[in-house]
Protein backbone atom coordinates (compact mmCIF):
# COMPACT_ATOMS: atom_id res chain seq x y z
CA UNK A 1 -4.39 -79.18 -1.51
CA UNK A 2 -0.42 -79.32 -1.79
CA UNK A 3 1.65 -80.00 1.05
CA UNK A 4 4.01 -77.12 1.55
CA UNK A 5 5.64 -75.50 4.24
CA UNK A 6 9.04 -74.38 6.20
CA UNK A 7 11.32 -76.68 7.88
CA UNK A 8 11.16 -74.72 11.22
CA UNK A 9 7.35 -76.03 11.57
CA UNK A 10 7.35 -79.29 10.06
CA UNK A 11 10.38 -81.80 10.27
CA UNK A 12 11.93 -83.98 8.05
CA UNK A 13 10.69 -86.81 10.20
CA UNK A 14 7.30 -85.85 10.10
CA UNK A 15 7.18 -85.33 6.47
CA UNK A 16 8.91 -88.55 5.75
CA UNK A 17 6.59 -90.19 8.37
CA UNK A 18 3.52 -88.93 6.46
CA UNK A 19 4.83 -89.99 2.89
CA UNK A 20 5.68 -93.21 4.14
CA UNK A 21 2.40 -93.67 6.05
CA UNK A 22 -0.28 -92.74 3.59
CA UNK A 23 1.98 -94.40 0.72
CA UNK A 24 2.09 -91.23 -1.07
CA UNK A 25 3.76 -91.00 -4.48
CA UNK A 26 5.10 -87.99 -5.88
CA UNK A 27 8.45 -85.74 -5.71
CA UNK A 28 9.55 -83.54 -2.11
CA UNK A 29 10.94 -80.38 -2.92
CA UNK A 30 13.22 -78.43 -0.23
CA UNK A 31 14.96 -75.23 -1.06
CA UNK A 32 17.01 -74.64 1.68
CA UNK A 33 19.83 -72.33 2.24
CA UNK A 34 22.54 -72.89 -0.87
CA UNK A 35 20.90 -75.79 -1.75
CA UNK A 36 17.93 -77.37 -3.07
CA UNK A 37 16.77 -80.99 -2.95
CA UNK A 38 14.38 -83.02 -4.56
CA UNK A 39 13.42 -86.40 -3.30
CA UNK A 40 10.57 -88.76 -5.46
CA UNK A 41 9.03 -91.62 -3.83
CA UNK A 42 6.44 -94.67 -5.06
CA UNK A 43 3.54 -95.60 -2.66
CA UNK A 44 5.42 -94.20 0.10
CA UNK A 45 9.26 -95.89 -0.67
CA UNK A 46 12.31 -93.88 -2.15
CA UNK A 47 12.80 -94.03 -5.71
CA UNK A 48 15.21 -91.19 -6.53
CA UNK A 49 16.96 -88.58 -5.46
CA UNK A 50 18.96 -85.61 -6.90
CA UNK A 51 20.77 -82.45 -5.50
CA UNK A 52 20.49 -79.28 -7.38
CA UNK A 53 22.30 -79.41 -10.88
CA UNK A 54 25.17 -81.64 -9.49
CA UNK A 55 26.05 -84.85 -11.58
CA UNK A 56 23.77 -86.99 -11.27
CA UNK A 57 24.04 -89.67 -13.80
CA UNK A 58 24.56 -93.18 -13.37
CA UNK A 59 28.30 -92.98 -14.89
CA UNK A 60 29.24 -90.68 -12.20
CA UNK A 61 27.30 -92.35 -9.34
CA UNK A 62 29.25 -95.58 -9.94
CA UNK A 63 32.41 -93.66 -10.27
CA UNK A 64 32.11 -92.22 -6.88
CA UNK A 65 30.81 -95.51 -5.67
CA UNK A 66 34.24 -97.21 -6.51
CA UNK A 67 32.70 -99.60 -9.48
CA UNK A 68 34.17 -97.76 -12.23
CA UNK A 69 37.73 -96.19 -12.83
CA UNK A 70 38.55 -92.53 -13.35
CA UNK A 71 39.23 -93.85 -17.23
CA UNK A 72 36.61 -95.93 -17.58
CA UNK A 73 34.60 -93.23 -16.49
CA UNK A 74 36.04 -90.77 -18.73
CA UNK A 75 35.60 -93.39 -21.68
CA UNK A 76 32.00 -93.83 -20.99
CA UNK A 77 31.33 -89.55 -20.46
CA UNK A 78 32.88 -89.24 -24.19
CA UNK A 79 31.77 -92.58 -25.92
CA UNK A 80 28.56 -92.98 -24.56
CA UNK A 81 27.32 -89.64 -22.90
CA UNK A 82 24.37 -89.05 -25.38
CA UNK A 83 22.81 -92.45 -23.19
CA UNK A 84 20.01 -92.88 -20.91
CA UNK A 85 20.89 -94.34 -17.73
CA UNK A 86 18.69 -97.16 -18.64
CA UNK A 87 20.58 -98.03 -21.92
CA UNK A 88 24.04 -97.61 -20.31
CA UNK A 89 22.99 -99.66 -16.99
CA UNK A 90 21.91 -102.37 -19.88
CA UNK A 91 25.18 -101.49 -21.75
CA UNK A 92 27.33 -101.80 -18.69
CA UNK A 93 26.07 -105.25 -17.72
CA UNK A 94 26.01 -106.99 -21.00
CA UNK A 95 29.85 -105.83 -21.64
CA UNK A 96 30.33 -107.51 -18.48
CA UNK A 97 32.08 -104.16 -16.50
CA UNK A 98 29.05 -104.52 -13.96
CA UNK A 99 26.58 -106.38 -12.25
CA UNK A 100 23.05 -105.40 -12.17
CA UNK A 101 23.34 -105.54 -8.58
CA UNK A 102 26.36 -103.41 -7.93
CA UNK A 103 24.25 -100.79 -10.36
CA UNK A 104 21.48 -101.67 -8.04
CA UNK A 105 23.26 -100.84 -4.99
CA UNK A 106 25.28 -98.02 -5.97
CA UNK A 107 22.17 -96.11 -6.57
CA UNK A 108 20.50 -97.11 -3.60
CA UNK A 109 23.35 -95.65 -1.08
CA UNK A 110 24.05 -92.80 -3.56
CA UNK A 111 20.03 -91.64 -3.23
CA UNK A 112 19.94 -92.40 0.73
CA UNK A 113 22.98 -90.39 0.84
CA UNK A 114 21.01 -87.33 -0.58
CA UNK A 115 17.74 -87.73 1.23
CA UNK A 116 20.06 -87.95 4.48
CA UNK A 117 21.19 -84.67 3.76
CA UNK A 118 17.63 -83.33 4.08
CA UNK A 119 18.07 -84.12 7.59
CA UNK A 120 20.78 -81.56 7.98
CA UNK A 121 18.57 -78.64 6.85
CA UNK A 122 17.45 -76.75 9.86
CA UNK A 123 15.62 -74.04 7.65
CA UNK A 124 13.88 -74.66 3.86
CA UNK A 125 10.73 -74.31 2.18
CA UNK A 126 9.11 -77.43 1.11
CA UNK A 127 6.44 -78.78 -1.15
CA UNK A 128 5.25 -82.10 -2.00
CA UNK A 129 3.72 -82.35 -5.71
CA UNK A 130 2.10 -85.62 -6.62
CA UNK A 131 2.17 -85.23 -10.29
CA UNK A 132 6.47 -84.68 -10.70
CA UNK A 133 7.63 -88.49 -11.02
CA UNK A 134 11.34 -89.42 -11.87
CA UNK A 135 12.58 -88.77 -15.52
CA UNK A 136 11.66 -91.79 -17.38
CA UNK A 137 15.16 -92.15 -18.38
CA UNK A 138 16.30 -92.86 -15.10
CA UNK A 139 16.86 -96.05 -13.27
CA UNK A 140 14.25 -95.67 -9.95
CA UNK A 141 14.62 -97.91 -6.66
CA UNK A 142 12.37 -99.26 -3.69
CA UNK A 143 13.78 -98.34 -0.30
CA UNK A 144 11.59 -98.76 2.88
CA UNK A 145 11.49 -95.82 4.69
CA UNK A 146 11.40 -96.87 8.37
CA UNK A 147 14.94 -97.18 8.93
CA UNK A 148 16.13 -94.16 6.86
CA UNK A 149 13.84 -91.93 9.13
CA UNK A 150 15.37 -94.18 13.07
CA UNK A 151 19.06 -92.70 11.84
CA UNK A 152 17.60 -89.20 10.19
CA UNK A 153 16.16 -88.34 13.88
CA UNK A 154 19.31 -89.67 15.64
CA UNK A 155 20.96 -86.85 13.05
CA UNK A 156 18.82 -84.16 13.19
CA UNK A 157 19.31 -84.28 17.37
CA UNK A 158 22.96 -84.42 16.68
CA UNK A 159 22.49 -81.25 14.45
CA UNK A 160 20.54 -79.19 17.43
CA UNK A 161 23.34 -80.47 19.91
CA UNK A 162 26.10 -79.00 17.26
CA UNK A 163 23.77 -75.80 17.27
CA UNK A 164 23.93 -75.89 20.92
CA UNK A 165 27.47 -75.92 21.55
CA UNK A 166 28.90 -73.47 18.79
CA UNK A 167 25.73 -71.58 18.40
CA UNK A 168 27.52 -68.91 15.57
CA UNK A 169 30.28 -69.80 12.79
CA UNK A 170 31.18 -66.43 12.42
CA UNK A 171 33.68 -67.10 15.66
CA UNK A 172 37.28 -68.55 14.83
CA UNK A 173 39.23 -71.05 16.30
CA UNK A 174 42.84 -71.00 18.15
CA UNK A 175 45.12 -73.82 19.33
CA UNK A 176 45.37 -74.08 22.77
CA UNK A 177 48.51 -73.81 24.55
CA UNK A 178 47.63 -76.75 27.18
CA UNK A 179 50.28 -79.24 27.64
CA UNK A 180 49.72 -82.33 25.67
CA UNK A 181 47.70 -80.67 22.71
CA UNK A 182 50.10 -82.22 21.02
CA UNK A 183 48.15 -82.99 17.20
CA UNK A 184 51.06 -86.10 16.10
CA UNK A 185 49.25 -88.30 18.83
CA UNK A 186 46.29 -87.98 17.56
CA UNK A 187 44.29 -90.16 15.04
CA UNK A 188 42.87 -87.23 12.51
CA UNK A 189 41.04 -87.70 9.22
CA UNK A 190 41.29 -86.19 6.01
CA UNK A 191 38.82 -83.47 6.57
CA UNK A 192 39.86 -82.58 10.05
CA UNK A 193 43.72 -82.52 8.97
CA UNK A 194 42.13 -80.10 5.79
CA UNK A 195 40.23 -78.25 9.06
CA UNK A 196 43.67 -77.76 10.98
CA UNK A 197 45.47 -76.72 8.60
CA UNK A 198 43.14 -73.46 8.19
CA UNK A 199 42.99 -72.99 12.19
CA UNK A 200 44.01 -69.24 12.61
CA UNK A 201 42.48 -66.65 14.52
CA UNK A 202 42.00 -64.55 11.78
CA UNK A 203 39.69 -66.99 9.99
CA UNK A 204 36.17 -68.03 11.36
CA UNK A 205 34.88 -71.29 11.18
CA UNK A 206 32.73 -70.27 8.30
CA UNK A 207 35.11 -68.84 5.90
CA UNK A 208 37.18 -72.61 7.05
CA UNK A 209 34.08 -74.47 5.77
CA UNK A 210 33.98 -72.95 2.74
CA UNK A 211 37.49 -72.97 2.26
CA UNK A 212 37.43 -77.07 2.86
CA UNK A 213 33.75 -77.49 1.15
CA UNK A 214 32.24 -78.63 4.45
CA UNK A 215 28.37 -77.70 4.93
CA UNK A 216 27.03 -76.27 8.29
CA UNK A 217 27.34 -79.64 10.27
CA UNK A 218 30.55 -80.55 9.15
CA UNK A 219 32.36 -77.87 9.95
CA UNK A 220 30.73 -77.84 13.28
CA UNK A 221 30.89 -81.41 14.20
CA UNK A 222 34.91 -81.24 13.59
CA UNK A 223 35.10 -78.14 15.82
CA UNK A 224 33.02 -79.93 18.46
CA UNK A 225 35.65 -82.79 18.49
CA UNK A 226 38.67 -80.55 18.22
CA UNK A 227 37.26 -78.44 21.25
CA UNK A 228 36.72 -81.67 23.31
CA UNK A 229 39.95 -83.34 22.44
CA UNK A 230 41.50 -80.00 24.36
CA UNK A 231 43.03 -78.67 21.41
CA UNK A 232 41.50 -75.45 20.03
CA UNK A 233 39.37 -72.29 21.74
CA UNK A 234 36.61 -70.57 20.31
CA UNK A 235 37.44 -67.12 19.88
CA UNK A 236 36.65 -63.76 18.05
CA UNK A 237 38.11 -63.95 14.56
CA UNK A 238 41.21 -60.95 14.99
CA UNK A 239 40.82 -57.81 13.58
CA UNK A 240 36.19 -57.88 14.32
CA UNK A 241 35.92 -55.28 17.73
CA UNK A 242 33.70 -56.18 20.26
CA UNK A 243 30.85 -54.26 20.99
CA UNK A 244 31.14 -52.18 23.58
CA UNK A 245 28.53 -52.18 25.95
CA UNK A 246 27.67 -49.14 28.28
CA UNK A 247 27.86 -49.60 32.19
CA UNK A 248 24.51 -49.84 34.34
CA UNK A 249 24.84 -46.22 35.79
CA UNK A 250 24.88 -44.68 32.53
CA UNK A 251 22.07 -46.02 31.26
CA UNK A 252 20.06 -45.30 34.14
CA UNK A 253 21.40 -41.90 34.28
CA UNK A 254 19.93 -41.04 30.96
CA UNK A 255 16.23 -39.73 30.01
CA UNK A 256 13.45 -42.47 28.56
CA UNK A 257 14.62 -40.69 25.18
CA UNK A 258 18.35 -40.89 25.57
CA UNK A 259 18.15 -44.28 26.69
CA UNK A 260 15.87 -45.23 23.69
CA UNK A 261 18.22 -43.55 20.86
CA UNK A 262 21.53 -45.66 23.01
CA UNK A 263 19.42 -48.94 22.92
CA UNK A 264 18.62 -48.72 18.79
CA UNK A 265 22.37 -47.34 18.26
CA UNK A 266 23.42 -50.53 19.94
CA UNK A 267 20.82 -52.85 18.05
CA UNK A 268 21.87 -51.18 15.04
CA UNK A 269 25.96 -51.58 15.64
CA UNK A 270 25.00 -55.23 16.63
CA UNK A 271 23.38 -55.89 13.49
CA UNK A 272 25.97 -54.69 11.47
CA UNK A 273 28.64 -57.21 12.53
């Protein structure tokens, strides 16, 4: 029988756990929210690893990894696109523009990268299916699992403390007006200066992730560090009202009915936020 399932009853840990334990080979599937995954593996070791219908061939993995140039990349997308990955791996090293470990490696980090980003997913459907192996035109790896899963828990608790501490994204963010907020002193990166610059009351953290291309835990974990460096406030975004919550007496003042009809107008008002 197929292993399938949803996230919120079986973890990434435990599924990795079992793959790795009983040496399974075979392709995990996750759909999760906006995006789907699919991670193969060889007698219970990583072999490959794609993300949706994003780039994922070896010209473009080395790219990103640094080993190529943005020409030499574009050279190799219009000379020699009709390639395997096999052939131009082979190509690559015998023109001498790469080692066969730098190829090696790239691919490694670039398919850890993508199984680590299983451990983000909080909700998903899975499914394991022993028969779906790696295109045979692809170049496959061997990466012991033990590790990957150590620093995929140590995530996945970060993730639930993230969850814990800004619980809904669809609040905004305002600088505080506390003395020494003061942003020049501080040692930002890229993405948080991208994060700052969209930091308006009118804009919730949400909209701000999309706006920047930051997932779920991104967006969250630079709003976590803003918020404990002193210098933003979780707020409603401007312009979304409250709900307005009747006092104590009036509720008890009303019949079983009347309170019943206020109590689904409210669920119903809630909802629609």
């Amino acid at each position: 029988m197929a292993l399938k399932g949803n996230l919120r009853d079986f973890t990434v840990s435990q599924l990795l756990n079992l793959i790795n334990l009983a040496q399974k080979t075979g392709t995990l599937i996750v759909d999760g929210q906006n995006v789907a995954i699919q991670v193969a593996f060889r007698e219970g070791k990583l072999a490959y690893a794609r993300v949706g219908e994003e780039d994922n061939s070896l010209a473009t993995i080395l790219y990103r990894a640094k080993k190529l140039s943005a020409a030499q990349h574009k050279i190799i997308r219009e000379r020699a696109g009709h390639m395997s990955d096999k052939e131009l791996g082979l190509l690559l090293i015998n023109a001498n523009y790469i080692s066969q470990q730098d190829i090696l490696v790239s691919l490694q980090n670039h398919f850890i990268a993508v199984l680590n980003r299983l451990f983000t997913l909080v909700e998903g459907l899975f499914r394991f299916e022993s028969d779906l192996l790696p295109p045979g035109d692809k170049i496959t790896v061997r990466i012991n699992l033990e590790n990957i899963i150590i620093e995929g828990t140590r995530r996945m608790r970060e993730v639930e403390q993230l969850q814990d501490e800004i619980p809904s994204l669809d609040m905004a963010l305002k600088f505080t007006d506390r003395p020494g907020a003061n942003l020049r002193n501080l040692n930002l990166s890229v993405e948080e200066w991208r994060v700052v610059s969209y930091i308006n009351p009118k804009n919730s953290m949400r909209q701000i992730a999309r706006a920047t291309k930051l997932n779920d835990v991104e967006i969250r974990r630079i709003a976590y560090s803003l918020l404990q460096a002193g210098l933003v406030d979780i707020v409603r975004p401007e312009g979304v009202r409250p709900v307005q919550l009747p006092s104590r007496q009036a509720v008890q003042k009303g019949t079983p009915e009347e309170q019943k009809s206020l109590i689904n107008r409210l669920i119903s008002r809630i909802r629609s936020l």
